[in-house]
N, C-alpha and C. Protein backbone atom coordinates (compact mmCIF):
# COMPACT_ATOMS: atom_id res chain seq x y z
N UNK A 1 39.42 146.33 88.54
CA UNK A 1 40.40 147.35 88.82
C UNK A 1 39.75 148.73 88.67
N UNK A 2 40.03 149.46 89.64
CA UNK A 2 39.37 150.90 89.46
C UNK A 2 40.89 151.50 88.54
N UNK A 3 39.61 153.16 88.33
CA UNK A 3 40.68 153.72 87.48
C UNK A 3 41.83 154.27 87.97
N UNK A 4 41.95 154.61 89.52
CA UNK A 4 43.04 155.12 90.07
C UNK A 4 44.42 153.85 90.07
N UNK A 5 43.39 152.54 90.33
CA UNK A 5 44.67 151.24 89.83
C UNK A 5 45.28 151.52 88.78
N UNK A 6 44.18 151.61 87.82
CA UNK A 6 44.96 151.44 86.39
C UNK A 6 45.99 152.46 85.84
N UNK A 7 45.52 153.61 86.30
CA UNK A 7 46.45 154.57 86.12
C UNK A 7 47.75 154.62 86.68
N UNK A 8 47.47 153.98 87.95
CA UNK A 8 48.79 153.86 88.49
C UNK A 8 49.93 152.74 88.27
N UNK A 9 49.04 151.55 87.86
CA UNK A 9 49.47 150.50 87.00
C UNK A 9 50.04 151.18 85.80
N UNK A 10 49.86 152.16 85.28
CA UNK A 10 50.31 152.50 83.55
C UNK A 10 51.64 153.36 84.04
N UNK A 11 51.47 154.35 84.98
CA UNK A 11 52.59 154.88 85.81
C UNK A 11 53.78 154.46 86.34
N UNK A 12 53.42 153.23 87.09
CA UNK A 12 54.62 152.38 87.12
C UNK A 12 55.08 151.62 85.85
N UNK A 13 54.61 151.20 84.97
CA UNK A 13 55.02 150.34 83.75
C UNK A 13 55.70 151.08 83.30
N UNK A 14 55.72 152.83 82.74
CA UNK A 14 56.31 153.55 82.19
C UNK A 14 56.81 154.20 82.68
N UNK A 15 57.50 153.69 84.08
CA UNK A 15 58.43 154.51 84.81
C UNK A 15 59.73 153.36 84.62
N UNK A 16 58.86 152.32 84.92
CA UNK A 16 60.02 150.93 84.55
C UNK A 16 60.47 150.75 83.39
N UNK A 17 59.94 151.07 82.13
CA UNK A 17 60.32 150.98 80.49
C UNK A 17 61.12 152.31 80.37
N UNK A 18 61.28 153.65 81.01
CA UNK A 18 62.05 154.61 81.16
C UNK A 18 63.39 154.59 81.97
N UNK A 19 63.28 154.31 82.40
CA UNK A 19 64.41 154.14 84.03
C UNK A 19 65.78 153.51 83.14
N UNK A 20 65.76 152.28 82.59
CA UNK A 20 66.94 151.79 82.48
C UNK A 20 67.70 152.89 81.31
N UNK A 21 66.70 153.44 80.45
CA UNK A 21 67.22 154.33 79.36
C UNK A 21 67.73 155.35 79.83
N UNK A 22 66.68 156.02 80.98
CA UNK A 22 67.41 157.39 81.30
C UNK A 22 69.82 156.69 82.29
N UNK A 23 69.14 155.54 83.07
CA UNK A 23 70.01 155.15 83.40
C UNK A 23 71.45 155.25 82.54
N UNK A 24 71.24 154.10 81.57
CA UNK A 24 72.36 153.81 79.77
C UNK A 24 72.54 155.69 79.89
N UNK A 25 72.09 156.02 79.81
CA UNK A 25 73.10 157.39 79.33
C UNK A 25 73.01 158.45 80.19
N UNK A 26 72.98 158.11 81.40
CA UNK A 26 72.98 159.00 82.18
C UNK A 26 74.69 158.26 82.64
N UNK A 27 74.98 157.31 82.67
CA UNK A 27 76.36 156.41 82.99
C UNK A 27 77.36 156.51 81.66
N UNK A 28 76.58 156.85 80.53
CA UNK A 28 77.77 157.18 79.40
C UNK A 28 78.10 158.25 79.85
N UNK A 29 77.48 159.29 79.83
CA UNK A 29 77.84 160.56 80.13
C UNK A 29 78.80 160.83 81.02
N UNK A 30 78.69 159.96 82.15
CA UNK A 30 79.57 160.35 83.51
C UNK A 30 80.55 159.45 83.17
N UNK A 31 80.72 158.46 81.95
CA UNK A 31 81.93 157.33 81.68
C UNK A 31 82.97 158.67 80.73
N UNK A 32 82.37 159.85 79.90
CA UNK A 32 83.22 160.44 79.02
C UNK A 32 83.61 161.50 79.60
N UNK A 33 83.26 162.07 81.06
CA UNK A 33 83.44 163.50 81.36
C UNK A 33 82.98 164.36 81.38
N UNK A 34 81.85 164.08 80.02
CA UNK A 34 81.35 165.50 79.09
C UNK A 34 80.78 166.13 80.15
N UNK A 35 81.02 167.16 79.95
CA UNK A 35 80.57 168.97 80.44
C UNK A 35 79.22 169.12 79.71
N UNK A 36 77.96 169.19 80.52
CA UNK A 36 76.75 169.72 79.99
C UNK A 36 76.74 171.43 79.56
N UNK A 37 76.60 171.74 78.82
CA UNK A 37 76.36 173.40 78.72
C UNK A 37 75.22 173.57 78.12
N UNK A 38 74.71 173.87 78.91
CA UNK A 38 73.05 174.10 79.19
C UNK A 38 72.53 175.77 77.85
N UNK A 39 73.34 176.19 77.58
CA UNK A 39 73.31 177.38 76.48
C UNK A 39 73.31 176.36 75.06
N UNK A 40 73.19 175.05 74.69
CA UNK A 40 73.18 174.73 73.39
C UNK A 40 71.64 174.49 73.66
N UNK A 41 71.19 174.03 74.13
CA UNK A 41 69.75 174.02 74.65
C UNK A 41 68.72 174.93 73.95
N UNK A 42 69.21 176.39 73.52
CA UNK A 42 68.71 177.40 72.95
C UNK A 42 68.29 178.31 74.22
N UNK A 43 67.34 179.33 73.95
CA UNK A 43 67.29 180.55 74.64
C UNK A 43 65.57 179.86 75.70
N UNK A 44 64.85 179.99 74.07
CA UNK A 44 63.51 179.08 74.82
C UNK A 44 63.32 178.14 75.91
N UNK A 45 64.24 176.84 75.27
CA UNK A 45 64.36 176.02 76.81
C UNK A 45 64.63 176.54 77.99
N UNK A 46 65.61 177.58 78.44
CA UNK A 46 66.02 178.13 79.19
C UNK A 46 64.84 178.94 79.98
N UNK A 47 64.42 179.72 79.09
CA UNK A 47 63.31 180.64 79.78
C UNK A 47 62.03 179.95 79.90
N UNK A 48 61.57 179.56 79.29
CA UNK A 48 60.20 178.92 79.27
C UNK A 48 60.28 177.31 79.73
N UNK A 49 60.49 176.61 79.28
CA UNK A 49 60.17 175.10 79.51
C UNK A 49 60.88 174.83 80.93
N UNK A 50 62.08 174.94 81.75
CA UNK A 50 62.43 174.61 82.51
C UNK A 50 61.61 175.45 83.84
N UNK A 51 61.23 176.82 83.91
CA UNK A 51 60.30 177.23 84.94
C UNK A 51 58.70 176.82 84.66
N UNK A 52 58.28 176.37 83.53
CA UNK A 52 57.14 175.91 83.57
C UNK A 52 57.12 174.28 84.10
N UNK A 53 57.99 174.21 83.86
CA UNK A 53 58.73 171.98 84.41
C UNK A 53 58.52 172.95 86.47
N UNK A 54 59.24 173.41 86.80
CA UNK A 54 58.97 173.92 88.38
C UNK A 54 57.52 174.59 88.71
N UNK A 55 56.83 175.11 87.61
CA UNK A 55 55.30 175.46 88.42
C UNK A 55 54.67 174.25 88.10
N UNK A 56 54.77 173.17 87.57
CA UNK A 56 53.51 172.34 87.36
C UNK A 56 54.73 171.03 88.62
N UNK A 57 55.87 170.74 88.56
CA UNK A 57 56.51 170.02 89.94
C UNK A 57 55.40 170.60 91.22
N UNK A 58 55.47 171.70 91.45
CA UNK A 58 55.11 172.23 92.45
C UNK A 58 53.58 172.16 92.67
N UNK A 59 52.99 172.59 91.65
CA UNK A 59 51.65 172.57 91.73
C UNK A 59 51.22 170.65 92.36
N UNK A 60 52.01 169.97 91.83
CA UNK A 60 51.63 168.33 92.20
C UNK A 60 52.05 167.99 93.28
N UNK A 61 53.10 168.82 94.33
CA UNK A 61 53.43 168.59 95.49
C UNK A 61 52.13 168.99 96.29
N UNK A 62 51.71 170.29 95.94
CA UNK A 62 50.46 170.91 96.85
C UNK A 62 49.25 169.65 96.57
N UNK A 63 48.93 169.09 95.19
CA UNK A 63 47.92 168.52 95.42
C UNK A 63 47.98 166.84 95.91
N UNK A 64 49.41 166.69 96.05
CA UNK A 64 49.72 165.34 96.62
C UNK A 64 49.64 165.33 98.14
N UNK A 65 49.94 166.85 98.77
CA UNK A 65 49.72 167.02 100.16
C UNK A 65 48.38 167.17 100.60
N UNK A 66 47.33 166.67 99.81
CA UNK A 66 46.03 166.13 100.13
C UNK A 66 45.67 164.91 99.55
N UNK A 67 44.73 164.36 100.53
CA UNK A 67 44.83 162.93 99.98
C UNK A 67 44.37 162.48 98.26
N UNK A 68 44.27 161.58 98.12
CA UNK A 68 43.72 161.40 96.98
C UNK A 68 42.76 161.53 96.25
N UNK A 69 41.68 161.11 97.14
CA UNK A 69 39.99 162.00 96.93
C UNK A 69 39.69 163.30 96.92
N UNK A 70 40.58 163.60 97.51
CA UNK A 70 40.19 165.16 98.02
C UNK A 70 41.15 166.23 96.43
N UNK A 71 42.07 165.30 96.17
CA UNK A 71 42.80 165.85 94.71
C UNK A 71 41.58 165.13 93.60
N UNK A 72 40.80 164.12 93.23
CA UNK A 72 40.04 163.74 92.66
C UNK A 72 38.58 164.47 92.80
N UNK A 73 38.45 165.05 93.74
CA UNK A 73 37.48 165.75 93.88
C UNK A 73 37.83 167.37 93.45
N UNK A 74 38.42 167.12 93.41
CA UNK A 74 38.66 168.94 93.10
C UNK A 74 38.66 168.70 91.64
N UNK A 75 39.52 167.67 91.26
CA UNK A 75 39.37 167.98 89.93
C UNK A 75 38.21 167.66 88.75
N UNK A 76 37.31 167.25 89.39
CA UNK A 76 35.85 167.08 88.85
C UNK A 76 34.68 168.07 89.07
N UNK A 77 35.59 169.45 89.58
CA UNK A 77 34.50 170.46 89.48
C UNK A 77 35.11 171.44 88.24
């Protein structure tokens, strides 16, 4: 197995050991009604972590819109 298998092998495993959890309470939530209010979160989350979650989304769209070598190669200089 090369390492791009394995990695992607570890990617899917821990997308599958995640999924049903995010699922379980993503279906409680919508079973009680509850209203998210995104202000208990604190100030930080708000400003920092959620636009840094959109430059690094983004940054992996640009390097997914090249193939795979060509993202593996870049990142070995």
């Amino acid at each position: 197995m090369s390492h791009d298998q394995t990695f992607r092998a570890g990617l899917i495993v821990a997308f599958l050991l995640v999924l049903p959890i995010g699922t379980y309470h993503r279906l409680t939530s919508q079973a009680t009604r509850e209203k998210l209010d995104r202000r208990q979160e604190g100030l930080f989350i708000l400003a920092t972590l959620r636009p840094v979650g959109i430059v690094v989304t983004n940054c992996g769209r640009i390097c997914l819109g090249r193939s795979i070598a060509e993202c593996a190669a870049h990142n070995r200089n």
